[in-house]
Protein backbone atom coordinates (compact mmCIF):
# COMPACT_ATOMS: atom_id res chain seq x y z
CA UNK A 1 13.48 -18.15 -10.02
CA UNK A 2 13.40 -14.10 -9.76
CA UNK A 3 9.52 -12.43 -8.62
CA UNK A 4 7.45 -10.42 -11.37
CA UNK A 5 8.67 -7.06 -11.55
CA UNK A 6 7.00 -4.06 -11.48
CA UNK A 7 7.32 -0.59 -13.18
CA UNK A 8 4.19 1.46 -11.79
CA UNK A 9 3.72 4.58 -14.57
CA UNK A 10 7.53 3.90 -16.49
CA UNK A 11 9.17 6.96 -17.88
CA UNK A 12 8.68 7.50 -21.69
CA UNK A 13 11.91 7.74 -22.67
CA UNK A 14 12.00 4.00 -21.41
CA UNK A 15 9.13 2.79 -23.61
CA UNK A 16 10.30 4.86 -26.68
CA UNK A 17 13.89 2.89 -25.86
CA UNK A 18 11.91 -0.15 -25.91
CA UNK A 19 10.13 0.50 -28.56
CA UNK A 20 6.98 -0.90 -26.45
CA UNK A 21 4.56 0.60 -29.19
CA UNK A 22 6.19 -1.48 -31.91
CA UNK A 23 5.23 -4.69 -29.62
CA UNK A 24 1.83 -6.94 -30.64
CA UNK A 25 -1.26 -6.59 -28.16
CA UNK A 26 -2.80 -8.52 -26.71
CA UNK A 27 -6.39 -8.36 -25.03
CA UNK A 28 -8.51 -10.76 -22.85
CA UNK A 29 -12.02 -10.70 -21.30
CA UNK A 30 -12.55 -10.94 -17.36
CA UNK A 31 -11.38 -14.58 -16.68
CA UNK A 32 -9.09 -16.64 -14.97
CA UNK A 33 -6.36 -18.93 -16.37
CA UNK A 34 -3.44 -20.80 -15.09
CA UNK A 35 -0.03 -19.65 -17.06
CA UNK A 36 3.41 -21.03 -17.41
CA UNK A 37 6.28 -18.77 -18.95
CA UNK A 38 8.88 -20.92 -21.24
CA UNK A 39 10.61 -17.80 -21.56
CA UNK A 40 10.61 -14.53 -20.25
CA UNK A 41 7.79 -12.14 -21.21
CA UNK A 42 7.75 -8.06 -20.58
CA UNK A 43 4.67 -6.21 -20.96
CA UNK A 44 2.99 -2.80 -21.09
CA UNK A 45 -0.87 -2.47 -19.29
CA UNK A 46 -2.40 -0.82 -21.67
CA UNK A 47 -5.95 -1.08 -20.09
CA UNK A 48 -7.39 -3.00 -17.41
CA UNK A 49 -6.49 -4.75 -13.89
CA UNK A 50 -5.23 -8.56 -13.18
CA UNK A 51 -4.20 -10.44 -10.18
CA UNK A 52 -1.38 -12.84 -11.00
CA UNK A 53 -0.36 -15.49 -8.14
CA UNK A 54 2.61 -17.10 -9.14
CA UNK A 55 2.67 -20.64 -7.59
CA UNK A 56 3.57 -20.62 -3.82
CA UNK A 57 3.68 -17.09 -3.90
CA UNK A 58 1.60 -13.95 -3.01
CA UNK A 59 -0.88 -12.66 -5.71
CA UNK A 60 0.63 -9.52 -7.28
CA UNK A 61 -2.12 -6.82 -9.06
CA UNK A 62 -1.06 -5.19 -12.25
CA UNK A 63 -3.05 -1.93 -13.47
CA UNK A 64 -3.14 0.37 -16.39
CA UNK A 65 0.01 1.91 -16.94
CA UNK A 66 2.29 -0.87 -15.42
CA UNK A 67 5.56 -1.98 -16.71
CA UNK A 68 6.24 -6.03 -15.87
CA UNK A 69 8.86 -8.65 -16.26
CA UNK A 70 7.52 -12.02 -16.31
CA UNK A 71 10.25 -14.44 -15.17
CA UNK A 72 10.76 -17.83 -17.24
CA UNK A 73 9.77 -20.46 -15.66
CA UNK A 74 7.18 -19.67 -13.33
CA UNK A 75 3.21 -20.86 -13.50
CA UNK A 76 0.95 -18.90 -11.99
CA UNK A 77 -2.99 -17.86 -12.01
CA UNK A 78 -4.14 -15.43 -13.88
CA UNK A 79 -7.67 -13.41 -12.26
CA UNK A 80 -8.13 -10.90 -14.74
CA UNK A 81 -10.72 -8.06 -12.94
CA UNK A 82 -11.47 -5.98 -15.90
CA UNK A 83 -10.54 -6.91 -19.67
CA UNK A 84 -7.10 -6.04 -20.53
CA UNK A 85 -5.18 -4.80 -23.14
CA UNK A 86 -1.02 -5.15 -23.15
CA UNK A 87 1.81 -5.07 -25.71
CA UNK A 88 3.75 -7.61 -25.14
CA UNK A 89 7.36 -8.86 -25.92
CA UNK A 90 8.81 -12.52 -25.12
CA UNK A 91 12.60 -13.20 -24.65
């Protein structure tokens, strides 16, 4: 299984390729969750700050303005910091 990948502060053009503002949101209070991806999921940090720890791994934080590929197949924690807001795309 591949690691979450990280785009800190994408290029534009990239999003606008994307079409990342097209994408549903989706928005969550400071908590903490576990996760498992059936598929993969890319997203766009809209607002806020969450530390993901995939299982036997390191935690990874994601901020505003991040960029991340979610690989299928992993489960992980979710310790979201302050409330976030992210579009979203699965597949």
């Amino acid at each position: 299984m591949s690691a979450i990948e990280i785009e800190h502060d994408p290029k534009p053009e990239l999003l606008e390729k994307l079409e990342v503002k097209s994408w549903p949101i989706w928005s969550k209070e400071a908590s903490e969750f576990p996760w498992f991806y059936d598929e993969p999921e890319t997203c766009y940090l809209l607002e806020g700050e969450v530390v993901v720890t995939p299982e036997g791994g390191e935690p990874v934080t994601i901020e505003q303005g991040d960029f991340v590929t979610f690989p299928a197949g992993m489960a992980c924690d979710w310790k979201i910091l302050k409330a976030v807001k992210k579009h979203y795309s699965f597949g």
